[in-house]
PDB file of N, CA and C in Angstrom:
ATOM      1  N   UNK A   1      25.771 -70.706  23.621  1.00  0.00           N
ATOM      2  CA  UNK A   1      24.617 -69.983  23.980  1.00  0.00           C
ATOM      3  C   UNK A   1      24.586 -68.632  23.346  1.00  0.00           C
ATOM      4  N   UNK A   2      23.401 -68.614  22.958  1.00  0.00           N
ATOM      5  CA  UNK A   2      23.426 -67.090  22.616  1.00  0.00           C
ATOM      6  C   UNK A   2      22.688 -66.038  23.743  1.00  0.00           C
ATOM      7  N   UNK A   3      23.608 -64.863  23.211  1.00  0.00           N
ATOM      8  CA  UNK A   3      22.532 -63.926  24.307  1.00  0.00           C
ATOM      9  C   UNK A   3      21.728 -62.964  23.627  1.00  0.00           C
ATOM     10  N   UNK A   4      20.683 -62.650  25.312  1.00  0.00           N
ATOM     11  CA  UNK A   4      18.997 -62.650  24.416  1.00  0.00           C
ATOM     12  C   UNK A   4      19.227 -60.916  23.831  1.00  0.00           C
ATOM     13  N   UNK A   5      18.338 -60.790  23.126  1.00  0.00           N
ATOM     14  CA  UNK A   5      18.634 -59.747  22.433  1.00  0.00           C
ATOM     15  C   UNK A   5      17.359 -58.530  23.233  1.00  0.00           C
ATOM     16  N   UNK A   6      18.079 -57.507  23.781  1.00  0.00           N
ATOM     17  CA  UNK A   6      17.392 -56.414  24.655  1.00  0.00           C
ATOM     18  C   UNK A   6      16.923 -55.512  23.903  1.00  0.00           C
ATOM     19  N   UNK A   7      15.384 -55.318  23.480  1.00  0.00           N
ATOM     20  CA  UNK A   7      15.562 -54.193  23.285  1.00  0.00           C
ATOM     21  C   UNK A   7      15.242 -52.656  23.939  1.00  0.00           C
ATOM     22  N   UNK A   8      15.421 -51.731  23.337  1.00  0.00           N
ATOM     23  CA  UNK A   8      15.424 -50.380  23.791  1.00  0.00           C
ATOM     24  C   UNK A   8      14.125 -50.306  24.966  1.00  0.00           C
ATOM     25  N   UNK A   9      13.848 -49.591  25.654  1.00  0.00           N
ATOM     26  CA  UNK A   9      12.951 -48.946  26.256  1.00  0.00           C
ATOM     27  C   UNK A   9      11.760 -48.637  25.357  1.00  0.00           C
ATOM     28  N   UNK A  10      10.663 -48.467  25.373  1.00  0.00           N
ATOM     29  CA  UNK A  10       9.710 -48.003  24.805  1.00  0.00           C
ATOM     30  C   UNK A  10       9.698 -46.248  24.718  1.00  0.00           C
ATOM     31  N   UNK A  11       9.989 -44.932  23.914  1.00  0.00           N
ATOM     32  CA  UNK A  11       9.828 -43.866  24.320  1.00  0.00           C
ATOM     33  C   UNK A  11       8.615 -43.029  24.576  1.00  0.00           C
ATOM     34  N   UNK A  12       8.601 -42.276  25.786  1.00  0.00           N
ATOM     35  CA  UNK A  12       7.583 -42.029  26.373  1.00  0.00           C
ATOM     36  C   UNK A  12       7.286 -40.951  25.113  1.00  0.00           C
ATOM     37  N   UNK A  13       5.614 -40.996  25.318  1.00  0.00           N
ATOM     38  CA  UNK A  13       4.991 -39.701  24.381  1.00  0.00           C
ATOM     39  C   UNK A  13       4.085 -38.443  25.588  1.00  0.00           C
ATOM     40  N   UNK A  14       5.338 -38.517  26.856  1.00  0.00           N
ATOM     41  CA  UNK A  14       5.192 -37.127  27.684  1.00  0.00           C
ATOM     42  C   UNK A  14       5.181 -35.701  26.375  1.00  0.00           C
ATOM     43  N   UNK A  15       4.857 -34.658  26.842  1.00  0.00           N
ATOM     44  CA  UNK A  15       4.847 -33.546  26.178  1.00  0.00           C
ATOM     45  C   UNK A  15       6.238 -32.832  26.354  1.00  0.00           C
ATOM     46  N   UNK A  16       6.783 -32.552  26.123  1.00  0.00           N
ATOM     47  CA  UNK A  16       8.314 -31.845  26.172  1.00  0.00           C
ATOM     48  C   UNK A  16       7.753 -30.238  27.089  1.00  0.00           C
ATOM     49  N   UNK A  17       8.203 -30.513  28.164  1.00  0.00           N
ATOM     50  CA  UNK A  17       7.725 -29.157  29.318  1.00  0.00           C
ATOM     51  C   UNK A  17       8.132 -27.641  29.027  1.00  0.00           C
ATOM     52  N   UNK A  18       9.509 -27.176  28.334  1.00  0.00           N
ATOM     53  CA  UNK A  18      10.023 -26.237  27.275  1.00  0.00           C
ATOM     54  C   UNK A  18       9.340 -26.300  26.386  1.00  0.00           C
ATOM     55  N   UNK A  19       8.705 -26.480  26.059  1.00  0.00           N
ATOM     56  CA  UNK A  19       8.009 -26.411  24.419  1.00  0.00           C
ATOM     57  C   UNK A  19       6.443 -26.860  24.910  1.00  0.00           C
ATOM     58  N   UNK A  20       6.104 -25.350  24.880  1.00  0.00           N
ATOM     59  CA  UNK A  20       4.896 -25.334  25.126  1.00  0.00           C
ATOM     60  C   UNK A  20       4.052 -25.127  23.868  1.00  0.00           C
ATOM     61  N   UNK A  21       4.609 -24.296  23.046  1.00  0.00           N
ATOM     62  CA  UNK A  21       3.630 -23.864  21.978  1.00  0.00           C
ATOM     63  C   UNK A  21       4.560 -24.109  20.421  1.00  0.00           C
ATOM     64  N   UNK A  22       3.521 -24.622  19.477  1.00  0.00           N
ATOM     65  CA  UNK A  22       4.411 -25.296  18.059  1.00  0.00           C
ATOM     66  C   UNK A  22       4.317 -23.719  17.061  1.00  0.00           C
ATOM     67  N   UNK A  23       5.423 -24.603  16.073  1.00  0.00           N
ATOM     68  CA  UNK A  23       5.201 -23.936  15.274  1.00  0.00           C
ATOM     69  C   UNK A  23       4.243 -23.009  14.782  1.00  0.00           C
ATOM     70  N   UNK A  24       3.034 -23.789  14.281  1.00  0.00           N
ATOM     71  CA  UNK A  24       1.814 -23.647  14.081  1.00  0.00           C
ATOM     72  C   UNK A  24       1.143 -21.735  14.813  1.00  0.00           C
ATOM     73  N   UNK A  25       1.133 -22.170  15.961  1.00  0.00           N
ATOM     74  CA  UNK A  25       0.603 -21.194  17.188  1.00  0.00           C
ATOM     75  C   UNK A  25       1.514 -20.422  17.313  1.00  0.00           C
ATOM     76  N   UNK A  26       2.608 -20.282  17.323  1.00  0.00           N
ATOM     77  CA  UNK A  26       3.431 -18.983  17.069  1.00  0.00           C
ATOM     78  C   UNK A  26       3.266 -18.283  16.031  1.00  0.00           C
ATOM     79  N   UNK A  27       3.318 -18.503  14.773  1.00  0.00           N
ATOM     80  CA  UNK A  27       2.782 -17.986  13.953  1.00  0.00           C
ATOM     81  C   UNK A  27       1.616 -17.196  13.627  1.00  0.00           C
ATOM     82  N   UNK A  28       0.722 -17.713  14.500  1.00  0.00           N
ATOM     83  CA  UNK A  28      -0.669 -17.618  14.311  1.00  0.00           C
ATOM     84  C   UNK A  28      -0.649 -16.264  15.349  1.00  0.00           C
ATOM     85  N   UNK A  29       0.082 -16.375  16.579  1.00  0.00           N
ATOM     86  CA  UNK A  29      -0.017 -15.159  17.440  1.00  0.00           C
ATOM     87  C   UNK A  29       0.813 -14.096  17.255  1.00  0.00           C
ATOM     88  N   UNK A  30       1.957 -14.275  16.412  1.00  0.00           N
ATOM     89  CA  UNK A  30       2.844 -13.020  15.711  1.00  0.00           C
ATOM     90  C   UNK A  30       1.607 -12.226  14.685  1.00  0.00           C
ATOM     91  N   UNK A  31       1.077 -12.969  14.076  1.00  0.00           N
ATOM     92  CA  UNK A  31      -0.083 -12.313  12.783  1.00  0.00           C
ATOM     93  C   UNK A  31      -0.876 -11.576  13.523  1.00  0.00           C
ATOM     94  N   UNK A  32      -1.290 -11.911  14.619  1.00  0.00           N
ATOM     95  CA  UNK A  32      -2.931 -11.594  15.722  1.00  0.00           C
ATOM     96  C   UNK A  32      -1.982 -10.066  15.763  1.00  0.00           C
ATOM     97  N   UNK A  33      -0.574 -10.178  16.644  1.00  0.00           N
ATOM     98  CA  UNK A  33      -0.184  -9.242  17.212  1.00  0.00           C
ATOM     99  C   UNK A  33      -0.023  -8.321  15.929  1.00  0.00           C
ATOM    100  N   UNK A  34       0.571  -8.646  14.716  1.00  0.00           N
ATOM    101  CA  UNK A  34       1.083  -7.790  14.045  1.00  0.00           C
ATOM    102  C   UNK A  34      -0.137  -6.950  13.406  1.00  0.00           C
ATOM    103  N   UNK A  35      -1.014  -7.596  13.364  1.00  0.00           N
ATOM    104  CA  UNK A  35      -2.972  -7.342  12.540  1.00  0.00           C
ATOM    105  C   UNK A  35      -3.056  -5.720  13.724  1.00  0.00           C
ATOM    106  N   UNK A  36      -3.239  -6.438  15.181  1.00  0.00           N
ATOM    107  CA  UNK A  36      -3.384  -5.385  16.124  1.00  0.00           C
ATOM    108  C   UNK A  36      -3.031  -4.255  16.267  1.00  0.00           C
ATOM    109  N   UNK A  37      -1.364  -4.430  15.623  1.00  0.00           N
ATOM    110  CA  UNK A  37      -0.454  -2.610  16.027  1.00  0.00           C
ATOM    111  C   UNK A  37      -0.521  -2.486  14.190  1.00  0.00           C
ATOM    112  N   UNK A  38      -0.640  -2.811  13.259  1.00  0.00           N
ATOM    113  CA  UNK A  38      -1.212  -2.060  12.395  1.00  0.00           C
ATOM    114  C   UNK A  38      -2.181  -1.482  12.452  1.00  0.00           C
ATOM    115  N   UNK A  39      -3.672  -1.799  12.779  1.00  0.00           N
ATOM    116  CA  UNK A  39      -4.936  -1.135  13.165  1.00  0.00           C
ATOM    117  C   UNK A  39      -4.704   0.392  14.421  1.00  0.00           C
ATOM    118  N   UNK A  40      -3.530   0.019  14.799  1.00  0.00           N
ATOM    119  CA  UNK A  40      -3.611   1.134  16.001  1.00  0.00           C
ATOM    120  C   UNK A  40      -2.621   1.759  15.597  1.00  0.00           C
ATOM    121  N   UNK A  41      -2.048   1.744  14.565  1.00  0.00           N
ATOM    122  CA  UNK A  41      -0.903   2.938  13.879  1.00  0.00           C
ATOM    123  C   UNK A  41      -1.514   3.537  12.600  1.00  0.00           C
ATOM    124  N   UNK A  42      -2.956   2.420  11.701  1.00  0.00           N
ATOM    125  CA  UNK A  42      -3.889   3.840  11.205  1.00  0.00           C
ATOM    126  C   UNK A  42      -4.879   4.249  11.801  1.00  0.00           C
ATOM    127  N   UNK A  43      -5.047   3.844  13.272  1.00  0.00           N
ATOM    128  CA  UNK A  43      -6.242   4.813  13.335  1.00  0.00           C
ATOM    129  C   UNK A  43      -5.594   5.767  14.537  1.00  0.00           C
ATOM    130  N   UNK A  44      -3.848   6.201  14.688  1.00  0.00           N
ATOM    131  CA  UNK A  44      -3.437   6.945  15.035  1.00  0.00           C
ATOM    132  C   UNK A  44      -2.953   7.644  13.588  1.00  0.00           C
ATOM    133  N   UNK A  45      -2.657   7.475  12.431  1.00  0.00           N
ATOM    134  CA  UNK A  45      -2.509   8.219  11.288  1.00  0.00           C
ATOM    135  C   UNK A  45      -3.674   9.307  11.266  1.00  0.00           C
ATOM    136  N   UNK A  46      -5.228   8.459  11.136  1.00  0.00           N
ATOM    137  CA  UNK A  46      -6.326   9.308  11.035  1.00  0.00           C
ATOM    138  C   UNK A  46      -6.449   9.975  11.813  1.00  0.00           C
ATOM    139  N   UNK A  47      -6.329   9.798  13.244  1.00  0.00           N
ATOM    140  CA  UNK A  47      -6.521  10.829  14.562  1.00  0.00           C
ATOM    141  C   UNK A  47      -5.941  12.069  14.211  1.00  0.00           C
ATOM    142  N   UNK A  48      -4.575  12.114  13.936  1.00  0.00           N
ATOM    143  CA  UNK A  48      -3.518  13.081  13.651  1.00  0.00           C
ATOM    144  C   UNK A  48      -4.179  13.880  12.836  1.00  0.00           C
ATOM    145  N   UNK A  49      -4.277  13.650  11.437  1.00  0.00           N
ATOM    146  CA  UNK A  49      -4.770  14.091  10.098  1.00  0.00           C
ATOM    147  C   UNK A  49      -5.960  14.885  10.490  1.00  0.00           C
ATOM    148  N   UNK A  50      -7.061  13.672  11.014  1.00  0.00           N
ATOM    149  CA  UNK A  50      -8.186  14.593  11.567  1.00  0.00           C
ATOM    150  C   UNK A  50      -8.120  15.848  12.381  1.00  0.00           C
ATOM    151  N   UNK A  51      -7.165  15.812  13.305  1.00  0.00           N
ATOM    152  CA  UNK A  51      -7.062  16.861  14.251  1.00  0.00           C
ATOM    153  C   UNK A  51      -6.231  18.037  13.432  1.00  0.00           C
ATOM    154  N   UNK A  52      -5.056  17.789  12.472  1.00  0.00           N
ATOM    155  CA  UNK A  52      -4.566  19.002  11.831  1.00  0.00           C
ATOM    156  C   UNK A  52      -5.727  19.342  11.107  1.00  0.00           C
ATOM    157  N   UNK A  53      -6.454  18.543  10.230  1.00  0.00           N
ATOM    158  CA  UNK A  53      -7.316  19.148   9.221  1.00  0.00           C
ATOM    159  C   UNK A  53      -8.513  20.170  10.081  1.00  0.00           C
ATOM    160  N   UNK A  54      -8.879  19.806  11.563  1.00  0.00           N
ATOM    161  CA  UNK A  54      -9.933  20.549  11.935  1.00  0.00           C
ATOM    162  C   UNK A  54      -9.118  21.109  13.476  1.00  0.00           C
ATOM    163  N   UNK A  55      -8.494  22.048  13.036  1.00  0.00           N
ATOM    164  CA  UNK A  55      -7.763  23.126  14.366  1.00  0.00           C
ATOM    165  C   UNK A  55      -8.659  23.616  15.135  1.00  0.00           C
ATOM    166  N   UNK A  56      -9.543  24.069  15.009  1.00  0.00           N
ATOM    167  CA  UNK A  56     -10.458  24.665  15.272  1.00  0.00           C
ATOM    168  C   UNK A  56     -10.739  26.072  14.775  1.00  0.00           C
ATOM    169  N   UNK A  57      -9.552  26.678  14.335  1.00  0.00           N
ATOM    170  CA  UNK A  57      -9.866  27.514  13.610  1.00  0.00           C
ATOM    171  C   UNK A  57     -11.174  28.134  12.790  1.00  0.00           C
ATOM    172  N   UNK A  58     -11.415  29.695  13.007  1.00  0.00           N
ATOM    173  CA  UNK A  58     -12.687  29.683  11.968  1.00  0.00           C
ATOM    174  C   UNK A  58     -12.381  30.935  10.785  1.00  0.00           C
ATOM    175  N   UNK A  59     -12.278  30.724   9.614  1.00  0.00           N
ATOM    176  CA  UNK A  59     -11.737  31.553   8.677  1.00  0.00           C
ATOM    177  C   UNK A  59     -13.043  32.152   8.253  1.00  0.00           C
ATOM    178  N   UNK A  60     -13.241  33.772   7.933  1.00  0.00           N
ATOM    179  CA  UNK A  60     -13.861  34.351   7.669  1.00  0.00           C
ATOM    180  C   UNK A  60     -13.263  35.143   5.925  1.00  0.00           C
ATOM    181  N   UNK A  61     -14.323  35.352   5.194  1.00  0.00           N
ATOM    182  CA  UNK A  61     -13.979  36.015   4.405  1.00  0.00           C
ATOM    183  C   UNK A  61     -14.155  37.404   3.957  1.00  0.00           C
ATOM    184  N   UNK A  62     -14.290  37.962   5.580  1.00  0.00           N
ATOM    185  CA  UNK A  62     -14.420  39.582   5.749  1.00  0.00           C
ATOM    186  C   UNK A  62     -13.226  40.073   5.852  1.00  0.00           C
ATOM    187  N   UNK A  63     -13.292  41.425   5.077  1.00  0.00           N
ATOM    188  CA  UNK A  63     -12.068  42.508   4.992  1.00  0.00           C
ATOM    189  C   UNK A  63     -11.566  42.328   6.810  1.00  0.00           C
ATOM    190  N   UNK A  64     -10.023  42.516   6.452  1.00  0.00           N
ATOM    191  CA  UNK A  64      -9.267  42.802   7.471  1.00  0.00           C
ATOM    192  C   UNK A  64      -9.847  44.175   8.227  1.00  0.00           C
ATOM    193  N   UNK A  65      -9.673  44.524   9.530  1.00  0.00           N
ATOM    194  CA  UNK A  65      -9.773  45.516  10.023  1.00  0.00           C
ATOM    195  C   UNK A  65     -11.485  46.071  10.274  1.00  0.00           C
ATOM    196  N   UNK A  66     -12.486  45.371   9.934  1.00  0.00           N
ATOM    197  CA  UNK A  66     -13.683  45.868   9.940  1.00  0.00           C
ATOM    198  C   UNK A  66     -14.403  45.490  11.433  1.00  0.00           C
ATOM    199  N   UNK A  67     -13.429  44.927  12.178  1.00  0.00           N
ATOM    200  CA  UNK A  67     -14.348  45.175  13.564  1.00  0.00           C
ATOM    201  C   UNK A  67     -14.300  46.223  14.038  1.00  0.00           C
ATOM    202  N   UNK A  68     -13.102  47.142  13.333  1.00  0.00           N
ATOM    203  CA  UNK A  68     -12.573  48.355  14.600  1.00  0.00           C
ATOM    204  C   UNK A  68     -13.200  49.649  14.159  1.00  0.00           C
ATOM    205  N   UNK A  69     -14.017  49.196  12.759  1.00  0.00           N
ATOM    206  CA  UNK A  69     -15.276  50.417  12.100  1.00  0.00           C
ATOM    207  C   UNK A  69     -16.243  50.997  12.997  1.00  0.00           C
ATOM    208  N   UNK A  70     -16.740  52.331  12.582  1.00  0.00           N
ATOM    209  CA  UNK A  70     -17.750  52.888  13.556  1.00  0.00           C
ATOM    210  C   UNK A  70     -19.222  52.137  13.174  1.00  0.00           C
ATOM    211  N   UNK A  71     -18.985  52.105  11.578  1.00  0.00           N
ATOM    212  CA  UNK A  71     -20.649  51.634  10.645  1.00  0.00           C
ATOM    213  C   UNK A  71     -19.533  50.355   9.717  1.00  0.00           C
ATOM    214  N   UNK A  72     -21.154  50.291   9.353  1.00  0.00           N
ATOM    215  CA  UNK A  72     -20.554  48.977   8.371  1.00  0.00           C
ATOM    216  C   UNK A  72     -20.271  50.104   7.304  1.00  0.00           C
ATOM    217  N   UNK A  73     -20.333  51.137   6.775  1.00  0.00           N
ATOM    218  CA  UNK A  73     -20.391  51.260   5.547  1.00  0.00           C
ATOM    219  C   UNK A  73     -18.987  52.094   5.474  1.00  0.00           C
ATOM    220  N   UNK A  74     -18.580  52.729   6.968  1.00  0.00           N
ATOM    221  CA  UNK A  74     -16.951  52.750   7.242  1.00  0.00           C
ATOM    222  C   UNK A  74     -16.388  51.659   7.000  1.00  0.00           C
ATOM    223  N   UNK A  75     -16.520  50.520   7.517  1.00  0.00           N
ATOM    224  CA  UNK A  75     -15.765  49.460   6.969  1.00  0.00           C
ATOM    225  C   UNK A  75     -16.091  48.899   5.673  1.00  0.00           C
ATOM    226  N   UNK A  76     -16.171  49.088   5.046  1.00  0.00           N
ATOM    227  CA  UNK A  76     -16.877  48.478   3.444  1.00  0.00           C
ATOM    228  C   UNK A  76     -16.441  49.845   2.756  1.00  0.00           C
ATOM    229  N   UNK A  77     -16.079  50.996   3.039  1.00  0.00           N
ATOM    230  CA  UNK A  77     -15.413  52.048   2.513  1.00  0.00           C
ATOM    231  C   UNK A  77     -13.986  52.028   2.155  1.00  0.00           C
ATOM    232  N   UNK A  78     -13.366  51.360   3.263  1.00  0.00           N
ATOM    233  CA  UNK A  78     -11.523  51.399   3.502  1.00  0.00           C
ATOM    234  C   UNK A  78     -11.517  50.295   3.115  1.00  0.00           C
ATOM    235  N   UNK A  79     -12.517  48.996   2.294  1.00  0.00           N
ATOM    236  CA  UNK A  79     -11.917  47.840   2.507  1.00  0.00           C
ATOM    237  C   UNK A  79     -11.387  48.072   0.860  1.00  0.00           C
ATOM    238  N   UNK A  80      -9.903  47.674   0.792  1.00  0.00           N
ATOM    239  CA  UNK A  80      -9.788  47.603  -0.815  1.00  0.00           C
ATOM    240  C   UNK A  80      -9.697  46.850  -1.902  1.00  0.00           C
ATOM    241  N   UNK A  81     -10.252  45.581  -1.286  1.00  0.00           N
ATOM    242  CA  UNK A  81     -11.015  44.950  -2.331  1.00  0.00           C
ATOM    243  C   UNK A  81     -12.473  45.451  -2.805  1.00  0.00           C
ATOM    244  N   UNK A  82     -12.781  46.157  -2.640  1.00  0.00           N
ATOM    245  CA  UNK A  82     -14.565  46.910  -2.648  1.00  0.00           C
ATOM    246  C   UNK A  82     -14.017  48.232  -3.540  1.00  0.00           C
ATOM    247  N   UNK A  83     -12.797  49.029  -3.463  1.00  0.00           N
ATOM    248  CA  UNK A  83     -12.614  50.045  -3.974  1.00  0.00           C
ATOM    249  C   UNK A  83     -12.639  49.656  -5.598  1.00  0.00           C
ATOM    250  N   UNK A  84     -12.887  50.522  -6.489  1.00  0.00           N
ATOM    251  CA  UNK A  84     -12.840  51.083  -7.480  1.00  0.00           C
ATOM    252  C   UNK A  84     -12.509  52.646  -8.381  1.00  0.00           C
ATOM    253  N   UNK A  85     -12.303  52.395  -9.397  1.00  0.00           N
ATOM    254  CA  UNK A  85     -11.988  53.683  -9.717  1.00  0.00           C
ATOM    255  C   UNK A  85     -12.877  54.820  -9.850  1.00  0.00           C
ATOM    256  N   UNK A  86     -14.379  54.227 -10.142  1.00  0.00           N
ATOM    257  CA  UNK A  86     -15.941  55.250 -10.635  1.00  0.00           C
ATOM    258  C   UNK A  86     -15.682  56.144  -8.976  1.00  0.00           C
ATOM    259  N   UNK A  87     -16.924  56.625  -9.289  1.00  0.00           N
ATOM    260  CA  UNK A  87     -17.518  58.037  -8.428  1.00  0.00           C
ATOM    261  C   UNK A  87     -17.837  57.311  -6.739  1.00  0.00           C
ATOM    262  N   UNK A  88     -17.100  57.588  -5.795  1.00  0.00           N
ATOM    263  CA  UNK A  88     -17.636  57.369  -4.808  1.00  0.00           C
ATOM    264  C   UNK A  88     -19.123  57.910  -4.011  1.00  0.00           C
ATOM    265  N   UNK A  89     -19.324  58.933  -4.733  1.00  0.00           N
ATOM    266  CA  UNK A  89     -20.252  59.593  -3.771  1.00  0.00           C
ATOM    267  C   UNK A  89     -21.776  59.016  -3.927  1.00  0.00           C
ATOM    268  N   UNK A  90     -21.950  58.173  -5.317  1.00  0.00           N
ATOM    269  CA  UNK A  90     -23.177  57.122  -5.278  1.00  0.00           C
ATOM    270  C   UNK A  90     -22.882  55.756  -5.426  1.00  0.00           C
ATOM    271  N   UNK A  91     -22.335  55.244  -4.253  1.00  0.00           N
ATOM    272  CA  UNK A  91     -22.374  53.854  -3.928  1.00  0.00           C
ATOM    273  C   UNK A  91     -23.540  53.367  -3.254  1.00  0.00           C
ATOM    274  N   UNK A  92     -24.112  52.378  -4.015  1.00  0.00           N
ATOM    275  CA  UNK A  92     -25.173  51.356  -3.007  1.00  0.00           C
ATOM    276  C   UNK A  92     -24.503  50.293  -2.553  1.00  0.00           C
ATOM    277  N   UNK A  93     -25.262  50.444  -1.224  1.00  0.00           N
ATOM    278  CA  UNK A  93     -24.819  48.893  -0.853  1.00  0.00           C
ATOM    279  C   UNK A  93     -25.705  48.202  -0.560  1.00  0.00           C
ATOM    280  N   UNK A  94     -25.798  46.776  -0.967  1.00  0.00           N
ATOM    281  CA  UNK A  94     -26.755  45.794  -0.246  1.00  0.00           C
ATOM    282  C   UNK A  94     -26.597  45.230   1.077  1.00  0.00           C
ATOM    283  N   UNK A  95     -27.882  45.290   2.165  1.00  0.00           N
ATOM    284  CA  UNK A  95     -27.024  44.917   2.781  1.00  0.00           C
ATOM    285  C   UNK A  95     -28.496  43.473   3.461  1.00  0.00           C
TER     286      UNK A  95
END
């Protein structure tokens, strides 16, 4: 007699409960994430930049010391970028 020949079980095509997500989709959500914190590390570059470039600061290109003048033409007198060597006593000024 011979004996009958058994075979295997059929294997189930359950989903493997650890392994939720493939290859595929990991990949795909490392890129999403990595796309995301690049976008939010230049538009924290620009924030920065923007904010040094505009301090608020306001630069004027009036002589030092001319608020503490009696007249403008005291201050426009001592300023010495305005001085020269000619005749002081006929200066015009525009004003």
């Amino acid at each position: 007699m011979s004996s009958p020949v058994s075979k295997p079980p059929p294997e189930l095509l359950e989903p493997n409960p650890g392994k939720s997500y493939g290859i595929m989709e990991i990949a795909i959500i490392a890129a999403v994430i990595t796309a995301v914190a690049l976008v939010l590390v230049c538009l924290l570059f620009l924030m920065l930049r923007y904010l040094y470039r505009h301090k608020g600061t306001y630069h004027t290109n009036e002589a030092k010391g001319t608020e503490f003048a009696e007249s403008a033409d005291a201050a426009l007198q001592s300023d010495p970028a305005l001085q020269d060597a000619g005749d002081t006593s006929k200066k015009e000024y525009f004003i």
